[in-house]
Protein backbone atom coordinates (compact mmCIF):
# COMPACT_ATOMS: atom_id res chain seq x y z
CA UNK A 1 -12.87 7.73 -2.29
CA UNK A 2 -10.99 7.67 1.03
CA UNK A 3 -11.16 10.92 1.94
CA UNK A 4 -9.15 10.60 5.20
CA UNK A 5 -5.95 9.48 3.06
CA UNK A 6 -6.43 12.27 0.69
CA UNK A 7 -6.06 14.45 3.98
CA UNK A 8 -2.82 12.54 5.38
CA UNK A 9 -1.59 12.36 1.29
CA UNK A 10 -1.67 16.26 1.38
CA UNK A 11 0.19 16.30 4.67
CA UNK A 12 2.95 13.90 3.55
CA UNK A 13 3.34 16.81 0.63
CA UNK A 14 3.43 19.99 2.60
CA UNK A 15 6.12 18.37 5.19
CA UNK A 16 7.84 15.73 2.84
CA UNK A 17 9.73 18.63 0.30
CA UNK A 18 12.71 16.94 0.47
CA UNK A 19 13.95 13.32 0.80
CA UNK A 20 15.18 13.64 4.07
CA UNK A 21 11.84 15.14 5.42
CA UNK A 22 10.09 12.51 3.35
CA UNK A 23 12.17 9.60 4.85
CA UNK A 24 11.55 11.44 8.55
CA UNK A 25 7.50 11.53 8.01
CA UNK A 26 7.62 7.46 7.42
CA UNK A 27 10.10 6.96 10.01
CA UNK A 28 7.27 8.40 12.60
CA UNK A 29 4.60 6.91 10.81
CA UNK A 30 6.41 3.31 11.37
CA UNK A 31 7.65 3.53 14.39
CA UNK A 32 3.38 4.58 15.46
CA UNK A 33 2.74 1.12 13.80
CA UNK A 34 5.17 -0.79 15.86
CA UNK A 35 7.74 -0.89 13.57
CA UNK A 36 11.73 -1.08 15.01
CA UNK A 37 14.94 -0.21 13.70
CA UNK A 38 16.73 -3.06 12.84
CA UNK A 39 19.87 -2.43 14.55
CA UNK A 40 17.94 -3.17 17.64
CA UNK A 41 16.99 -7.31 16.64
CA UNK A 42 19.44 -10.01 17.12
CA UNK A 43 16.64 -12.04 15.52
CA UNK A 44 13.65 -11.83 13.60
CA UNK A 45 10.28 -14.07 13.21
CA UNK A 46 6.90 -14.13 11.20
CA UNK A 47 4.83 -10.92 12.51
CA UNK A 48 8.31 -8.99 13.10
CA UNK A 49 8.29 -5.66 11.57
CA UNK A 50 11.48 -3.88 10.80
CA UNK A 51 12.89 -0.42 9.29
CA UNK A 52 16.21 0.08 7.53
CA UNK A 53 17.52 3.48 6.92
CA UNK A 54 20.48 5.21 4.83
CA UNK A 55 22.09 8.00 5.37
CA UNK A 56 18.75 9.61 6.16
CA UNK A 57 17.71 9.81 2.31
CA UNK A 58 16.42 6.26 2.16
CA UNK A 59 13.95 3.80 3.97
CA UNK A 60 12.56 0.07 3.81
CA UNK A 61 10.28 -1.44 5.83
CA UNK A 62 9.83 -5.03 6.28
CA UNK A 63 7.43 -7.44 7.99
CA UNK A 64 8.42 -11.20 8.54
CA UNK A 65 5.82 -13.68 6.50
CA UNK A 66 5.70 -17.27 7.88
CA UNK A 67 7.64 -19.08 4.58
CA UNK A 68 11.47 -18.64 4.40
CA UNK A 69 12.98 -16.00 2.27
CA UNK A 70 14.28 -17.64 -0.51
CA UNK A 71 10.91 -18.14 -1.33
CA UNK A 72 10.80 -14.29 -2.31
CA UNK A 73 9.06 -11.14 -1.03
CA UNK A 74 6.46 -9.21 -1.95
CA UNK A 75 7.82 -5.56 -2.94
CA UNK A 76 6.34 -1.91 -2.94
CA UNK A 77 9.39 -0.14 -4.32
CA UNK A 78 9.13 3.84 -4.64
CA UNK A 79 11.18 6.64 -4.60
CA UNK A 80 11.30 9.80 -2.87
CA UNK A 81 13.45 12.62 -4.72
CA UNK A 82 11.64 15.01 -6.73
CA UNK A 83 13.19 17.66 -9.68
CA UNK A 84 14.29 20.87 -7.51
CA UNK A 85 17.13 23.15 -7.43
CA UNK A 86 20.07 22.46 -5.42
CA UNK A 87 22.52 25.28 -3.59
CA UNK A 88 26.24 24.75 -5.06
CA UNK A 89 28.88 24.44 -2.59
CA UNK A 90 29.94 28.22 -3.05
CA UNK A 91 26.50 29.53 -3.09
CA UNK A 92 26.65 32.93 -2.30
CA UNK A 93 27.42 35.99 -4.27
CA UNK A 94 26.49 39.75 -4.40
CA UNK A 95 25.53 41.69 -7.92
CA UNK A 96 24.69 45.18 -7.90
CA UNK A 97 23.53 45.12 -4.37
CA UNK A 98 21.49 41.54 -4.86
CA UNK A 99 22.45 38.86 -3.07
CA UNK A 100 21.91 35.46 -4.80
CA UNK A 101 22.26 31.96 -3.87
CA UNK A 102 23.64 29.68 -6.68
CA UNK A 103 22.46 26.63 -7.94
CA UNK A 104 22.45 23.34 -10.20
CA UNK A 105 18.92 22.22 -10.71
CA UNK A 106 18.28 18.31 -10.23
CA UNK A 107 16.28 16.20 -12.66
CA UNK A 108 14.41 16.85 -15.39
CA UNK A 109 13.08 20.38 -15.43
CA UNK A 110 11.94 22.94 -17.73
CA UNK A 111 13.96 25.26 -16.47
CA UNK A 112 11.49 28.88 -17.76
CA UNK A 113 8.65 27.37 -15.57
CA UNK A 114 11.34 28.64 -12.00
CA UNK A 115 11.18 31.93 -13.00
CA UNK A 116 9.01 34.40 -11.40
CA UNK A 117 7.44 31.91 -8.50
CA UNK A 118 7.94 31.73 -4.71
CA UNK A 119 10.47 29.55 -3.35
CA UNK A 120 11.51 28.37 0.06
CA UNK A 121 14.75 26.73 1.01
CA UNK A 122 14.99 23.20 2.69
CA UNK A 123 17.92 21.34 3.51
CA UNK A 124 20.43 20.17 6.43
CA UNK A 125 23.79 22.23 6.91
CA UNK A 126 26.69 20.31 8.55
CA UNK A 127 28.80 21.72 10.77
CA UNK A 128 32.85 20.81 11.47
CA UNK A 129 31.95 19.89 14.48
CA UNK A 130 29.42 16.94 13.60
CA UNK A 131 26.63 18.92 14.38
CA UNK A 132 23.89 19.41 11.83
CA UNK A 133 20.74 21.86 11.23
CA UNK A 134 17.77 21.86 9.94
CA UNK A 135 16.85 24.75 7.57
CA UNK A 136 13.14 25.46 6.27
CA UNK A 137 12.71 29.39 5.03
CA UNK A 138 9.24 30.01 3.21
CA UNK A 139 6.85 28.13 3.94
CA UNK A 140 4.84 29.56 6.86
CA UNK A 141 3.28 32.84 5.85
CA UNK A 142 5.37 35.18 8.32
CA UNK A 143 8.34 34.07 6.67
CA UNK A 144 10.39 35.59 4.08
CA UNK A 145 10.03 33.51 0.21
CA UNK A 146 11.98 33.66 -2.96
CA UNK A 147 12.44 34.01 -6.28
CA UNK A 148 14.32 33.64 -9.81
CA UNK A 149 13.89 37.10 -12.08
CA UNK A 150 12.96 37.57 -15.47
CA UNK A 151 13.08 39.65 -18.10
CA UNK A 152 10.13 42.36 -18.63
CA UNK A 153 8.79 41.45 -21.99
CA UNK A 154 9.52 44.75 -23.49
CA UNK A 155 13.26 43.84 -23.30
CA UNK A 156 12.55 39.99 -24.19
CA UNK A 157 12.66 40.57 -27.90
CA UNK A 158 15.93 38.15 -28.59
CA UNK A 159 14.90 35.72 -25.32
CA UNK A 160 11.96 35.14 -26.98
CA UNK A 161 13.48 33.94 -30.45
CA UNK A 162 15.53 31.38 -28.69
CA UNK A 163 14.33 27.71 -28.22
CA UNK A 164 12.29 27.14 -24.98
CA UNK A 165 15.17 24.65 -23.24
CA UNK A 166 17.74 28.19 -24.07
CA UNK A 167 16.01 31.32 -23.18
CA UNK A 168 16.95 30.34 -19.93
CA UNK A 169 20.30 29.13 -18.78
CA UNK A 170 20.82 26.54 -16.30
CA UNK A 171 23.27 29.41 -14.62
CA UNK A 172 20.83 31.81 -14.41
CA UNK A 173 18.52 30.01 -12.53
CA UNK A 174 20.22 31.81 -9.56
CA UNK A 175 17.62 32.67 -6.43
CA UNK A 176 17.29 36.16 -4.65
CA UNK A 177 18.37 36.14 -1.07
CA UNK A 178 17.92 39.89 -0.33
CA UNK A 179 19.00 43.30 -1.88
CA UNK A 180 19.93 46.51 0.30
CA UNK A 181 19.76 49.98 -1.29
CA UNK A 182 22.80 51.30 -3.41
CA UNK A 183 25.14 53.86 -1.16
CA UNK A 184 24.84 57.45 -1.31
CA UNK A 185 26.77 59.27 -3.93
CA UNK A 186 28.58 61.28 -1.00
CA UNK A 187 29.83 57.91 0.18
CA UNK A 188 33.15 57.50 0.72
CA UNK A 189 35.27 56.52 -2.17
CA UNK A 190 38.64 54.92 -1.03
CA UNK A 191 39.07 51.23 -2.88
CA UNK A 192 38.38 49.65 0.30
CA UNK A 193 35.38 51.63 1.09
CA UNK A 194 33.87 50.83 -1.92
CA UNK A 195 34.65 46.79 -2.29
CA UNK A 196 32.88 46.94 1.65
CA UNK A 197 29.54 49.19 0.41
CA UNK A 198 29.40 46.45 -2.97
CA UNK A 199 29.37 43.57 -0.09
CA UNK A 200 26.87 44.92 2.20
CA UNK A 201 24.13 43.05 0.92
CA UNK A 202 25.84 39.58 1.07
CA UNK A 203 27.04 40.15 4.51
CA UNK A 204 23.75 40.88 5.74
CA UNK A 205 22.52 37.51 4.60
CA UNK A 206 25.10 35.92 6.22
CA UNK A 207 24.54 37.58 9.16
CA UNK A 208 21.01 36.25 9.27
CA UNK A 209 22.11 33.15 8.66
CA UNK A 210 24.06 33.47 11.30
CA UNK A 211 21.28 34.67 13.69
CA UNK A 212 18.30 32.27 12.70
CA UNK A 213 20.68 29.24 12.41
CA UNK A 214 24.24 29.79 13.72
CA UNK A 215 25.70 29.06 10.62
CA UNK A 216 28.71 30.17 9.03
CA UNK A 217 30.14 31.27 5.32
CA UNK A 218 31.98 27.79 5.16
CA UNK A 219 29.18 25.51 6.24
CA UNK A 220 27.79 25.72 2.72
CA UNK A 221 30.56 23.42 1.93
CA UNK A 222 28.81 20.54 3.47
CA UNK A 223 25.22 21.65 3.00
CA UNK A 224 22.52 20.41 0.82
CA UNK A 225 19.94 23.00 0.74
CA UNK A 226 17.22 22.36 -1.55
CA UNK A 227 14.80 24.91 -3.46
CA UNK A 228 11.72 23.94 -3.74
CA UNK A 229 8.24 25.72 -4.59
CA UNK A 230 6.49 27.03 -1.45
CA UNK A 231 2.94 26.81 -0.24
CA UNK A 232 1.27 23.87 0.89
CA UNK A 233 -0.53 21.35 -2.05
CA UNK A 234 -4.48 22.48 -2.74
CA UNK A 235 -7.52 20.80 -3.46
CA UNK A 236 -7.87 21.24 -7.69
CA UNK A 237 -11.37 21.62 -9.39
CA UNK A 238 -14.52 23.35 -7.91
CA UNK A 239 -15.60 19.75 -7.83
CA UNK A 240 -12.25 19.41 -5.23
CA UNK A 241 -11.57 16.23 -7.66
CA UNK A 242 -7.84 16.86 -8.09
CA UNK A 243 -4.70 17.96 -6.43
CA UNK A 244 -2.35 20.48 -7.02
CA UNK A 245 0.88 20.06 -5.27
CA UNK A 246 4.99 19.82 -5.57
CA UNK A 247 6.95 16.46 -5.63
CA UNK A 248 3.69 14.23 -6.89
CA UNK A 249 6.10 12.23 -8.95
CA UNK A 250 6.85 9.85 -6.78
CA UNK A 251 5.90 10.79 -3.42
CA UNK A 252 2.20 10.35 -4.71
CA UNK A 253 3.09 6.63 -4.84
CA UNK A 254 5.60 6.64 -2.09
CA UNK A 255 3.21 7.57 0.71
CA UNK A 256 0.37 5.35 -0.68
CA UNK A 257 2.69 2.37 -0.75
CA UNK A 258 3.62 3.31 2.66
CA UNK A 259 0.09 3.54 4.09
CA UNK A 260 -0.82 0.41 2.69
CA UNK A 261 2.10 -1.39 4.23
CA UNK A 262 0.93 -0.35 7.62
CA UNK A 263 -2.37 -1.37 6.66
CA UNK A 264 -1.43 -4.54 6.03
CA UNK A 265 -0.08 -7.99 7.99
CA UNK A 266 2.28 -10.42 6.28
CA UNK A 267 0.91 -13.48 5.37
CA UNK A 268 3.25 -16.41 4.19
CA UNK A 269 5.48 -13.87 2.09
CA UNK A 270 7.46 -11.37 4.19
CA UNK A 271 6.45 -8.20 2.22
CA UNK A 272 8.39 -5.07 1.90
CA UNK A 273 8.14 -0.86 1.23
CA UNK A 274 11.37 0.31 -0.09
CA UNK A 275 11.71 4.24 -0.41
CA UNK A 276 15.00 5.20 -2.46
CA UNK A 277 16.58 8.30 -3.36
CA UNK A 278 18.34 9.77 -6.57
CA UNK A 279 15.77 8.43 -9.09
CA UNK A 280 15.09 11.66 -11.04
CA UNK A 281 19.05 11.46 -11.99
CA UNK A 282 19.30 7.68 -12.81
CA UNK A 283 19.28 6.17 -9.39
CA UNK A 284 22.77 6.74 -8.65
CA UNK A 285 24.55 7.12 -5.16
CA UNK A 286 24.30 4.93 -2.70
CA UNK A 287 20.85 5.73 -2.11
CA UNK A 288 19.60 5.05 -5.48
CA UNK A 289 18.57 2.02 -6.39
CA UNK A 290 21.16 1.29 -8.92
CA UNK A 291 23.61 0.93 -5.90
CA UNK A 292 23.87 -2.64 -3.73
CA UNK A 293 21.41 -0.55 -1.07
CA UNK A 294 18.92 -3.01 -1.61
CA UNK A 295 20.39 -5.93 -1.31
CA UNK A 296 22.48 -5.13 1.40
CA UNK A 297 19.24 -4.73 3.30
CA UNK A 298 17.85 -8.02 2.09
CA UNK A 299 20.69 -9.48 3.49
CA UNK A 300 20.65 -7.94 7.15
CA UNK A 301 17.09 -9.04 7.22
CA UNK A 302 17.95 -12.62 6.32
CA UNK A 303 21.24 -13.16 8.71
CA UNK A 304 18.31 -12.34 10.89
CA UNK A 305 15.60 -14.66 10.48
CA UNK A 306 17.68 -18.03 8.75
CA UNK A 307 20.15 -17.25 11.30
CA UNK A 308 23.14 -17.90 8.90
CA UNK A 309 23.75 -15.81 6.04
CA UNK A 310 24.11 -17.07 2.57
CA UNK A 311 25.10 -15.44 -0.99
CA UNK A 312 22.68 -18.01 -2.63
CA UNK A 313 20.14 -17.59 -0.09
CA UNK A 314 20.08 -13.96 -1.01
CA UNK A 315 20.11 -14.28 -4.80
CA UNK A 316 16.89 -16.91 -4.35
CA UNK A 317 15.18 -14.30 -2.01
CA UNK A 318 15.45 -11.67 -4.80
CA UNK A 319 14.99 -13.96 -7.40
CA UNK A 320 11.50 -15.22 -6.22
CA UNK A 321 10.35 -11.83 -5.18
CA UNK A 322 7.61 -9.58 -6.83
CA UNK A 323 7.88 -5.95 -7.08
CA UNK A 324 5.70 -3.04 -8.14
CA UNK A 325 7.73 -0.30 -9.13
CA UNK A 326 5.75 2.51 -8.00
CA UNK A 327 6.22 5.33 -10.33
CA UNK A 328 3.46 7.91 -12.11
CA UNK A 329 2.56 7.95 -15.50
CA UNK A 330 1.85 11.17 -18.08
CA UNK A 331 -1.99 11.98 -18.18
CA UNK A 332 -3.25 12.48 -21.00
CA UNK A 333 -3.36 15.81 -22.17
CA UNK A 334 -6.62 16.73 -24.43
CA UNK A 335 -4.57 20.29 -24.89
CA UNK A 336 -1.38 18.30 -26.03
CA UNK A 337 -3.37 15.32 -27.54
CA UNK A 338 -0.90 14.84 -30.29
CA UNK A 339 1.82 13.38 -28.37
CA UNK A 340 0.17 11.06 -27.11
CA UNK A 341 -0.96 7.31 -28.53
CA UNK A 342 -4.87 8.48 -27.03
CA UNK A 343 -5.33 4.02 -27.25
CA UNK A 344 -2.33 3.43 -24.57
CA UNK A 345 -2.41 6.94 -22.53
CA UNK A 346 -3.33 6.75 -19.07
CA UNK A 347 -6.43 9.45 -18.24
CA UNK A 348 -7.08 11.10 -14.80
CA UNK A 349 -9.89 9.51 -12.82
CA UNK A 350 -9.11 6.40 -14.66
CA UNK A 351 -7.74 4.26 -11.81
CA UNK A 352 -4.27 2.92 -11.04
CA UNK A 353 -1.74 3.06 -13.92
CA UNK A 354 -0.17 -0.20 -14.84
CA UNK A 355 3.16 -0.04 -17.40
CA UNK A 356 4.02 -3.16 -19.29
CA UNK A 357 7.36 -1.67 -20.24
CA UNK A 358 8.39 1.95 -19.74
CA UNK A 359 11.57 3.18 -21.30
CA UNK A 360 12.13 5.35 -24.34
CA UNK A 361 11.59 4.89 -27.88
CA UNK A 362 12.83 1.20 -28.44
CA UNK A 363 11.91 0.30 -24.78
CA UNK A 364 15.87 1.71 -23.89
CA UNK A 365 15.77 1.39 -19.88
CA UNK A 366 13.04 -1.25 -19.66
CA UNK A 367 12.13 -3.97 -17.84
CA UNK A 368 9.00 -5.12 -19.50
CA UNK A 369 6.91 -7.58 -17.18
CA UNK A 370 6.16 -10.73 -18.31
CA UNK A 371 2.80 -11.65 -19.12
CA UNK A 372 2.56 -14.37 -16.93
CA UNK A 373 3.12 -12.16 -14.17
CA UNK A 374 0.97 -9.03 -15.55
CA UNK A 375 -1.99 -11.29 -15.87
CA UNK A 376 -1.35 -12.20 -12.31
CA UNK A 377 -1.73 -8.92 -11.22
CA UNK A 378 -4.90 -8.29 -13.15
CA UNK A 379 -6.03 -11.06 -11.22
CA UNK A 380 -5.69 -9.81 -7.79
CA UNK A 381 -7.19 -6.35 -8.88
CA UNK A 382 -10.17 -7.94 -9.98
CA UNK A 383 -10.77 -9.39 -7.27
CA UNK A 384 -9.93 -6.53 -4.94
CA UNK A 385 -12.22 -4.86 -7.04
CA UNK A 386 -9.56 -2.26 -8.27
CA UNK A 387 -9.56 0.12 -10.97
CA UNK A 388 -6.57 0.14 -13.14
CA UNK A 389 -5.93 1.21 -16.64
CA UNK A 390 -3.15 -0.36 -18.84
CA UNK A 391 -0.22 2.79 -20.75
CA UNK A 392 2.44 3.97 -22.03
CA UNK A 393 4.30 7.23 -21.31
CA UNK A 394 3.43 9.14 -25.04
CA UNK A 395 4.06 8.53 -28.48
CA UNK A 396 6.96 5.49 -29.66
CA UNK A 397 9.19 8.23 -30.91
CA UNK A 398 7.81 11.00 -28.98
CA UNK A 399 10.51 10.01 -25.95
CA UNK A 400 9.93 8.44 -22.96
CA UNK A 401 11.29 7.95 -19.23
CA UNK A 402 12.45 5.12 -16.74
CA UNK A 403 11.64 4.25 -13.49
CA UNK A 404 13.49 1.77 -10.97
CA UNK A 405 11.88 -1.05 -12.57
CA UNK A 406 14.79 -2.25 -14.29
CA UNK A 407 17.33 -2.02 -11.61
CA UNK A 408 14.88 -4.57 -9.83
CA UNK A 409 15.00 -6.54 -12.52
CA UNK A 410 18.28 -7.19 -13.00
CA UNK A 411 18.04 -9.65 -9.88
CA UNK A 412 15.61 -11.70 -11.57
CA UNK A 413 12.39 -10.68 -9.97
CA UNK A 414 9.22 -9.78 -11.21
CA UNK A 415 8.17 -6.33 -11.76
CA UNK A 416 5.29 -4.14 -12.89
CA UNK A 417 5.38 -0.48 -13.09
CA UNK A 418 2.59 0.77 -11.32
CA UNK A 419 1.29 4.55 -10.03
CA UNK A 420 -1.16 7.30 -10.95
CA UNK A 421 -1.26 9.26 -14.13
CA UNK A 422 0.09 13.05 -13.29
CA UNK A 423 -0.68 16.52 -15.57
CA UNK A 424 2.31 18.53 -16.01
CA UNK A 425 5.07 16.15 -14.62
CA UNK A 426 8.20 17.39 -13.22
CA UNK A 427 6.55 20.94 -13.17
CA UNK A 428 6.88 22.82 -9.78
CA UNK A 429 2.99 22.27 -9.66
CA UNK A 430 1.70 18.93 -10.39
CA UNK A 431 -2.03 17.49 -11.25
CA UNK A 432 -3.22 14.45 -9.81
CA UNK A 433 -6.75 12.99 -9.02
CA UNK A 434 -7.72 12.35 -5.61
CA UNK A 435 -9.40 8.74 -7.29
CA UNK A 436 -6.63 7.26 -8.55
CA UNK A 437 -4.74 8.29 -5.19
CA UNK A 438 -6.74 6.15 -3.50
CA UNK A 439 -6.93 3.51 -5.76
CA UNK A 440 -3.04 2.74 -5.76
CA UNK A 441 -3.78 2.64 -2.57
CA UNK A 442 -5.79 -0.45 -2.72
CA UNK A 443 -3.89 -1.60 -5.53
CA UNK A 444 -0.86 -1.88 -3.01
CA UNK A 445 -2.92 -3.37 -0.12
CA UNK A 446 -3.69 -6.55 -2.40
CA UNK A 447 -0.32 -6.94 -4.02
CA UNK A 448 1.21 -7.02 -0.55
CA UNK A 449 -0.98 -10.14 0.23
CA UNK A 450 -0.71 -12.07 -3.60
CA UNK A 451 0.55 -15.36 -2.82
């Protein structure tokens, strides 16, 4: 096990909670490895290495190989938005002397497992002006955290009878900013007076907002605050064999694929780290990679190194290319066993996680991999002496899930889904093992160099 990346893995988690954070960790981490923004090359040649950002919420690195482009690329293709809860634009209200910030939670959640847990805010607010700020509230222990209420169970009676996706509503899942103490029954009791005692609460937490960030009411309209679960990710186990952390699915396989990318020199193929945004809600926007963000950057790199630019040039460079589509798999769950084909699960410990086809039921949202290039693979994990286990996501009619396999795809590449298998996916807390961690890891390093 390489128990240094395990260490720098964990890191990437407690300071990557967002994608922008995420994308800002791997900027540093390039630029350390020599990497330059592309902006500043006129040209590029073999041994070049490059970076290519969008609107802070995406990243791809690229290193020049020594045969032309059109002969393809060799992809690690990740992405780097996790299920959360995001502020609305009009976020803040006051109830009954609580203040509460309003959300819309992102990606596939269950949304009881919120309730009742600490939370800290992360996120950029934008001011008029063009000026932005950073916000982080929770995470270091002499700060403030917090939290979505329940109900007692004595008073849960009907909650309890509902299904589990009702007994709580998406529009409840409303955070607690503060509270301040109700007035004294001697307070004054003009109309005025008492609208101003009911808002007390709220303008105190604007007025910290105010004081910690200079921030006011009307920022919020162009923020994008996320909640996410605080505390920092934890050794699992007494034997220390797992990890327990937030945003494993897919920053688990986003940082490996970019550590082994700086591990790595480019051979004849130029090879490639994309990190994309807005998977978790179909890989829309234009930092998802359903949007022309990937080619766009293909096609900066090669007006670069061919020195003209070409629209069939392009479509042969993405054509020719490989791709893993680096995405986790559902562990098996021996509690759960039932939905689950136990033949075609993937198992913790049990090495990298490859995925033929992902998809749902019929294989809706697949790419499936050809053989030909599947047995390829296999080939170079032999003999990089990798461990890898073959899966599915559950049962044929059990459901199912994509990845950005597909969108890859639809250029005419080869791709294999490829990441670790995670307990208790899209859960604030997820399970992974510190093995198969570091074998995508290795699994990455020798794709980057298959010829």
């Amino acid at each position: 096990m390489n128990e240094q990346l395990i260490v720098d893995y964990k890191n990437f988690l407690n300071n990557g909670k967002t994608e922008r954070e995420c994308v800002q960790q791997i900027l540093g981490m390039a630029r350390k490895a020599g990497y330059k923004d592309i902006a500043k090359c006129k040209t590029l040649k073999p041994g070049d290495k490059v970076l290519i950002t969008k609107m802070d919420k995406a990243i791809a690195l690229f290193e020049i190989g020594t045969e032309a482009l059109e002969n393809g690329m060799n992809i690690l293709g990740a992405h780097i938005d996790s299920p959360r809860l995001d502020a609305k634009q009009n976020p803040l209200y006051e109830k009954e002397n609580i203040t509460y910030l309003n959300t819309h939670y992102y990606g596939g959640i269950k949304k009881y497992q919120w309730t009742t847990i600490p939370l800290a805010i992360h996120g950029v607010v934008c001011r008029k002006d063009g000026s932005k700020v950073n916000v982080v509230i929770g995470e270091n222990a002499d700060e403030p955290v917090f939290c979505i209420s329940d109900i007692l169970p004595h008073l849960a009676q009907d909650q309890m009878k509902d299904k589990a996706s009702d007994f709580i509503k998406g529009e409840d899942l409303d955070v607690i900013l503060g509270s301040i103490p109700p007035a004294k029954k001697d307070a004054p009791k003009s109309a005025g007076e008492k609208k101003a005692a009911k808002e007390k609460s709220r303008k105190i937490i604007l007025a910290l907002f105010k004081e910690m960030y200079d921030i006011e009411e009307d920022d919020f309209e162009s923020a994008e605050l996320e909640i996410v679960p605080a505390g920092k990710s934890r050794d699992m186990g007494l034997d220390r064999s797992m990890i327990l952390g937030y945003g494993q699915d897919d920053r688990s396989c986003a940082f490996t694929s970019v550590a082994a990318m700086l591990a790595t020199s480019a051979g004849k193929r130029t090879t490639c780290c994309l990190c994309v945004d807005k998977e978790e809600i179909g890989s829309v926007g234009a930092t998802g990679m359903a949007s022309n963000l990937f080619e766009n950057m293909v096609a900066e790199i090669l007006a670069r190194t061919a020195g003209t630019y070409s629209e069939l040039a392009l479509r042969r460079c993405l054509a020719n290319s490989n791709m893993l589509s680096a995405d986790v798999n559902a562990a098996f769950d021996p509690m759960n066993a039932g939905l689950y084909d136990k033949d075609n699960a993937s198992v913790l410990g049990g090495g990298v996680t490859f995925q033929k086809y992902t998809g749902s039921r019929g294989k809706s949202g697949a790419s499936d991999a050809n053989p030909e290039f599947v047995a390829k693979v296999r080939d170079a994990m032999y003999k990089a002496n990798v461990t890898y286990q073959m899966a599915e996501l559950g049962k044929v009619d059990q459901g199912g899930g994509g990845t950005i396999a597909y969108h890859a795809a639809r250029y005419g590449m080869n791709v294999l889904d490829a990441g670790v298998a995670v307990l208790s996916m899209h859960a604030p807390w997820e399970i992974t093992s510190k093995e198969d961690i570091s074998q995508i890891y290795e699994c990455n390093r020798a794709f980057l160099s298959l010829i």
